[in-house]
C-alpha atoms as a PDB file:
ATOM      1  CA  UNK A   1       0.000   0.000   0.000  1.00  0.00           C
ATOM      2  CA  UNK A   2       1.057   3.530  -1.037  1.00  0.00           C
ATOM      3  CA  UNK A   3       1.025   6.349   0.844  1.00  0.00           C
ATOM      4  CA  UNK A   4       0.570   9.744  -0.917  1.00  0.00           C
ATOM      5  CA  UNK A   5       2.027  12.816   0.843  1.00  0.00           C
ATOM      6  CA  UNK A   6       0.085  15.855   1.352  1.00  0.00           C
ATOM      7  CA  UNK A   7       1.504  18.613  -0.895  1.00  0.00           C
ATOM      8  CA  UNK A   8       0.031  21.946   0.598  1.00  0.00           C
ATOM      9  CA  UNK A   9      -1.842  24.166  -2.773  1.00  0.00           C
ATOM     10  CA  UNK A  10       1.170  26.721  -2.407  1.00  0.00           C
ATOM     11  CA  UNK A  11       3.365  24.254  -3.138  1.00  0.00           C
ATOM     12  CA  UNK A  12       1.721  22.098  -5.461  1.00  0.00           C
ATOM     13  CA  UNK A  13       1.092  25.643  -7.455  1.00  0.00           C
ATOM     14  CA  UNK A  14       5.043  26.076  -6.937  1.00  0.00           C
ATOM     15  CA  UNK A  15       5.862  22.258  -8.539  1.00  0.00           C
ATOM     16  CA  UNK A  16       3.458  22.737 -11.240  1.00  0.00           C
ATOM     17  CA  UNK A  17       5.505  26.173 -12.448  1.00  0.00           C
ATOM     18  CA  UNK A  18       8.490  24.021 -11.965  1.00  0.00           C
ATOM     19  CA  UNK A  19       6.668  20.933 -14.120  1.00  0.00           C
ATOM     20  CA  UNK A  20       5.740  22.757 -16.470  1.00  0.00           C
ATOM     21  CA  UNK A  21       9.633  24.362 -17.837  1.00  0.00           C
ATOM     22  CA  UNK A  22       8.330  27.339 -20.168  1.00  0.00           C
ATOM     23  CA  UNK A  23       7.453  29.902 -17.546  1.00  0.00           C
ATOM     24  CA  UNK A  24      10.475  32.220 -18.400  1.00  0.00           C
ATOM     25  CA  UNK A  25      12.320  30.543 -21.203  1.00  0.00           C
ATOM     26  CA  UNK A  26      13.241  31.887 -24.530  1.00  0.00           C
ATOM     27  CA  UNK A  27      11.172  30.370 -27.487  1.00  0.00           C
ATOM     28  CA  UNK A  28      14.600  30.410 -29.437  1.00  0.00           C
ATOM     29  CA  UNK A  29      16.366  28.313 -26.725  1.00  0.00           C
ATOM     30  CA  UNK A  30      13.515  25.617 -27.037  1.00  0.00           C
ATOM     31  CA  UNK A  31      14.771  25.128 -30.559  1.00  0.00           C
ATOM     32  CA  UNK A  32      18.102  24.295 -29.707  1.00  0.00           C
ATOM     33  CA  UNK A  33      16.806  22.079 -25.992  1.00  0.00           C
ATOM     34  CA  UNK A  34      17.000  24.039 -23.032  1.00  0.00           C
ATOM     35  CA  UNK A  35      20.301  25.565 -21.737  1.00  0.00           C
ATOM     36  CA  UNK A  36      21.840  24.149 -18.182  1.00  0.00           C
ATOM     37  CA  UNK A  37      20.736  27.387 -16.310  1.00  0.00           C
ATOM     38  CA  UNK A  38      17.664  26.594 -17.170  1.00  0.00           C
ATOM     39  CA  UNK A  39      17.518  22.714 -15.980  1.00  0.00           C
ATOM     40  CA  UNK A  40      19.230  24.296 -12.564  1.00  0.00           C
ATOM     41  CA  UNK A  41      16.329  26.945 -12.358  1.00  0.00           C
ATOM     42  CA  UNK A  42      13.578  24.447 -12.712  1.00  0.00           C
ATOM     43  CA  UNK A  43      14.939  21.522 -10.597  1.00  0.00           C
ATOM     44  CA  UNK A  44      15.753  24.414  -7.518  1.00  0.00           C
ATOM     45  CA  UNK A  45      12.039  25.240  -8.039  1.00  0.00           C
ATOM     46  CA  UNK A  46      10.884  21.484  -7.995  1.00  0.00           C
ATOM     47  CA  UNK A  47      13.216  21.313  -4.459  1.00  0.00           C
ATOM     48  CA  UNK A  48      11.734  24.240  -3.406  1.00  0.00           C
ATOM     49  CA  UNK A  49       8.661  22.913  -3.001  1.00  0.00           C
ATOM     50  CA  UNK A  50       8.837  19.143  -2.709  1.00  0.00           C
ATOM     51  CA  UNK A  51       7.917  17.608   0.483  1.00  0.00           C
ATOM     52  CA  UNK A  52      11.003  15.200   1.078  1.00  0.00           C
ATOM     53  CA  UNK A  53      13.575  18.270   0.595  1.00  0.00           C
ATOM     54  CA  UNK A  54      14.601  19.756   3.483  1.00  0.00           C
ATOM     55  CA  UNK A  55      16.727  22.028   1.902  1.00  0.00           C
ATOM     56  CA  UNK A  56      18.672  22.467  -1.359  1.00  0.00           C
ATOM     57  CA  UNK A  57      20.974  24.929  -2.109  1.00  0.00           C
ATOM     58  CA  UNK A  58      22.864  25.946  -5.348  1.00  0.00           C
ATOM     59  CA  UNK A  59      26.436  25.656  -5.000  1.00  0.00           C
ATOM     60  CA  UNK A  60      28.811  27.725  -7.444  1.00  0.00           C
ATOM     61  CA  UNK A  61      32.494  26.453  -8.317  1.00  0.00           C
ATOM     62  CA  UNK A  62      34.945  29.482  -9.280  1.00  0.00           C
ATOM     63  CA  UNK A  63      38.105  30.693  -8.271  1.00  0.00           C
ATOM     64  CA  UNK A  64      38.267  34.048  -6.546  1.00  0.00           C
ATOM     65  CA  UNK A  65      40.991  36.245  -5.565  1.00  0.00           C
ATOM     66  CA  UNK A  66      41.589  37.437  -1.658  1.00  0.00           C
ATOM     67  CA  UNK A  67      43.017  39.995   0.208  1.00  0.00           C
ATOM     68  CA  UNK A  68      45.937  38.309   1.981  1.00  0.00           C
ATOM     69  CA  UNK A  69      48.304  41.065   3.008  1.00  0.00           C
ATOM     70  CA  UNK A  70      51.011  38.031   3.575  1.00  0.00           C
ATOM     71  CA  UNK A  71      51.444  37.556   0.045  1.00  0.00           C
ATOM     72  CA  UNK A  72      53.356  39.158  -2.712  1.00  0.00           C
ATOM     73  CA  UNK A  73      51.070  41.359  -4.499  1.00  0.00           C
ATOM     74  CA  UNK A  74      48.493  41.443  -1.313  1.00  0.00           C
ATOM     75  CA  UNK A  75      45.647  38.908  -2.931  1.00  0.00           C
ATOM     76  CA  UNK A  76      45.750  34.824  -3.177  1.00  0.00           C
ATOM     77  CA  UNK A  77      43.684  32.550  -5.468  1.00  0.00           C
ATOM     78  CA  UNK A  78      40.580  30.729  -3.134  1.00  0.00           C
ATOM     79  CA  UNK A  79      38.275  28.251  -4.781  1.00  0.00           C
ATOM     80  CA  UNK A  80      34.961  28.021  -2.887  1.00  0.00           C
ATOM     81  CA  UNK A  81      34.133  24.136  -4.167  1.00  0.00           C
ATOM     82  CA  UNK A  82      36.176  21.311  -4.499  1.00  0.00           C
ATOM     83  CA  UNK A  83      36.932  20.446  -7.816  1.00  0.00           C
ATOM     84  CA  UNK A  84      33.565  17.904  -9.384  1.00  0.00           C
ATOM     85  CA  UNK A  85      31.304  19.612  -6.603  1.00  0.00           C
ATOM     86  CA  UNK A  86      27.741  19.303  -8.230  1.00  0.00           C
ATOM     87  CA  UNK A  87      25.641  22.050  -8.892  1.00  0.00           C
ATOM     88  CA  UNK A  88      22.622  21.574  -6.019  1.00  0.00           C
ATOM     89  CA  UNK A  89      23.604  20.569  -2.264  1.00  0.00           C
ATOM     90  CA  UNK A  90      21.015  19.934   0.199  1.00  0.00           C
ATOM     91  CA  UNK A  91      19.450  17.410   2.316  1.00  0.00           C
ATOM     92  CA  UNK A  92      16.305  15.062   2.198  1.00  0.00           C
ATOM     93  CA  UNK A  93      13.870  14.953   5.094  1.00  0.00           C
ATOM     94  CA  UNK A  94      14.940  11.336   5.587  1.00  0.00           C
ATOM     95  CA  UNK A  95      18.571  12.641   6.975  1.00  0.00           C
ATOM     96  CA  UNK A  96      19.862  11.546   3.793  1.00  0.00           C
ATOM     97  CA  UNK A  97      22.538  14.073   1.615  1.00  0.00           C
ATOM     98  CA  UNK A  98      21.204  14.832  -1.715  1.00  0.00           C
ATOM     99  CA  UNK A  99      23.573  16.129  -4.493  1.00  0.00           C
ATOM    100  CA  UNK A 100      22.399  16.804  -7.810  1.00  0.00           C
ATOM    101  CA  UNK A 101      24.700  17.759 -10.994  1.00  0.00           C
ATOM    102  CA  UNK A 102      22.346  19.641 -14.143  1.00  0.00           C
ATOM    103  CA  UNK A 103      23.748  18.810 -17.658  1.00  0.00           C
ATOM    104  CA  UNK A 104      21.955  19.890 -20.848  1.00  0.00           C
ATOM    105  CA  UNK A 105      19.801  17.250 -22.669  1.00  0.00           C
ATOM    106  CA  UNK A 106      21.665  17.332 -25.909  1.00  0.00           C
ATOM    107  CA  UNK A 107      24.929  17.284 -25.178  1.00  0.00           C
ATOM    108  CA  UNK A 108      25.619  17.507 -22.044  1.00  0.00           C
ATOM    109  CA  UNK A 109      28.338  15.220 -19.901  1.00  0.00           C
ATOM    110  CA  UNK A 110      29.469  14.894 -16.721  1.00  0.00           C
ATOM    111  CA  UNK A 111      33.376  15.257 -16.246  1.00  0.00           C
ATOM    112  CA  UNK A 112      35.971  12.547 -14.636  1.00  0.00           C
ATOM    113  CA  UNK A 113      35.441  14.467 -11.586  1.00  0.00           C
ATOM    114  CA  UNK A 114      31.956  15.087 -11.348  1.00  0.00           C
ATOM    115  CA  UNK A 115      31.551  11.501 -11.792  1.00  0.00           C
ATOM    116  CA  UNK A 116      33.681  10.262  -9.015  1.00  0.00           C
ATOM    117  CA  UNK A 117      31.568  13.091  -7.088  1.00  0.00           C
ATOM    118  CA  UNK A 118      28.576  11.455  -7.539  1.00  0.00           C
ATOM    119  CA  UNK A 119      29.741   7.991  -7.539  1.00  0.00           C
ATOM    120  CA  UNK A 120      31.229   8.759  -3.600  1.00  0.00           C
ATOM    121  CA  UNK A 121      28.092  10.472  -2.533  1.00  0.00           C
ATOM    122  CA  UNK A 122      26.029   7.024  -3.954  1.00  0.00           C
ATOM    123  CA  UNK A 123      28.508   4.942  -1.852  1.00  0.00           C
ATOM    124  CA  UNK A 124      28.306   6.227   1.414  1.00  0.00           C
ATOM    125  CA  UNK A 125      24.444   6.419   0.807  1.00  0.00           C
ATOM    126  CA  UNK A 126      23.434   9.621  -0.373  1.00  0.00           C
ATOM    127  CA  UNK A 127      21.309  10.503  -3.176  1.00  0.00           C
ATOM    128  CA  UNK A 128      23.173  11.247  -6.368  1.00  0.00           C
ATOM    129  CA  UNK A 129      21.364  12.591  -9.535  1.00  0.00           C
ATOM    130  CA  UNK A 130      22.389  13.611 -12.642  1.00  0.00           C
ATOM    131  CA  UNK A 131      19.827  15.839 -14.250  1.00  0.00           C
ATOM    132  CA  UNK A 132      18.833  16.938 -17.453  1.00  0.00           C
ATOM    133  CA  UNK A 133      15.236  17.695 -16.439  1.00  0.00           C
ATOM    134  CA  UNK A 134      12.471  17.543 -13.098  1.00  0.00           C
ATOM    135  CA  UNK A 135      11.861  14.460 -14.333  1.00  0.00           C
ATOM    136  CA  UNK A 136      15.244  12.990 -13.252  1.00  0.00           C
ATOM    137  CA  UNK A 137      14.593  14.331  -9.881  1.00  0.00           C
ATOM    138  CA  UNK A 138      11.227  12.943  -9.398  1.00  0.00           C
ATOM    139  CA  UNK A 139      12.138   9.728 -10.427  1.00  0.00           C
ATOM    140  CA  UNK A 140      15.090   9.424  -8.118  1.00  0.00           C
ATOM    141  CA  UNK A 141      13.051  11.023  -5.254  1.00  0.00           C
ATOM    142  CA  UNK A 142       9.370  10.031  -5.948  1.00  0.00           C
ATOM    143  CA  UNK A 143       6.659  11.855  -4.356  1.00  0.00           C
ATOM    144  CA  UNK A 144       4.851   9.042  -2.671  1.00  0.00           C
ATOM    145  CA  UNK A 145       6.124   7.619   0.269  1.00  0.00           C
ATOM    146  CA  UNK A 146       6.429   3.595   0.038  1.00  0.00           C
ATOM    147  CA  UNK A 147       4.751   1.752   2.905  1.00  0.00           C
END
């Protein structure tokens, strides 16, 4: 037996925008499949308002330079992600880590790095998704709880 978990009407509104993908998007884009930003835009929206997220965060990778008086010329590089860090952090209701890396439908691939990301995350019993739509996400992390 199945049990369905209530989705307040705020939130089901919220997953519905996030369902549906063309609130927002560029008619020209469609053409060519939708862009990465845009898979990371909807699936934060879909996390936003699913019941089993507790929280979900978007997580960018660059390399910065700091003040660091210390140093010859005052600044050092910092990077502020490890190097394969997915796009989407957060954490499922369940206690359980939930990473999730966004690729393009056509075309996109996950790196060497990425991969071994995801890979350690799966191991140690997190939830590991590679995305190129919500429905990725909803099939790793159903909305009905199993009884």
């Amino acid at each position: 037996m199945r049990a369905i978990v209530h989705v307040p009407d705020r939130k089901r509104r919220r997953m519905q925008r996030a369902l549906d993908l063309g609130d927002g998007i560029d008619r020209k884009q469609v053409d060519r499949g939708l862009l990465e930003a845009d898979v990371q835009r909807a699936v934060m929206q879909l996390l936003a308002a699913h019941p089993r997220v507790a929280f979900a965060h978007r997580i960018n990778t660059r390399v910065v330079d700091v003040v660091d008086k210390r140093k010859p010329g005052n600044t050092r590089p910092m990077v502020t992600a490890p190097k394969g860090h997915p796009d989407i952090a957060g954490m499922l209701t369940d206690g359980r880590a939930l990473y999730i890396e966004c690729k393009r439908a056509s075309g996109g691939k996950l790196t060497p790095d990425q991969a071994a990301f995801l890979a350690n995350v799966h191991r140690y019993g997190g939830v590991a998704i590679v995305a190129t739509s919500v429905d990725d996400v909803l099939a790793a992390i159903p909305l009905e709880v199993k009884q």
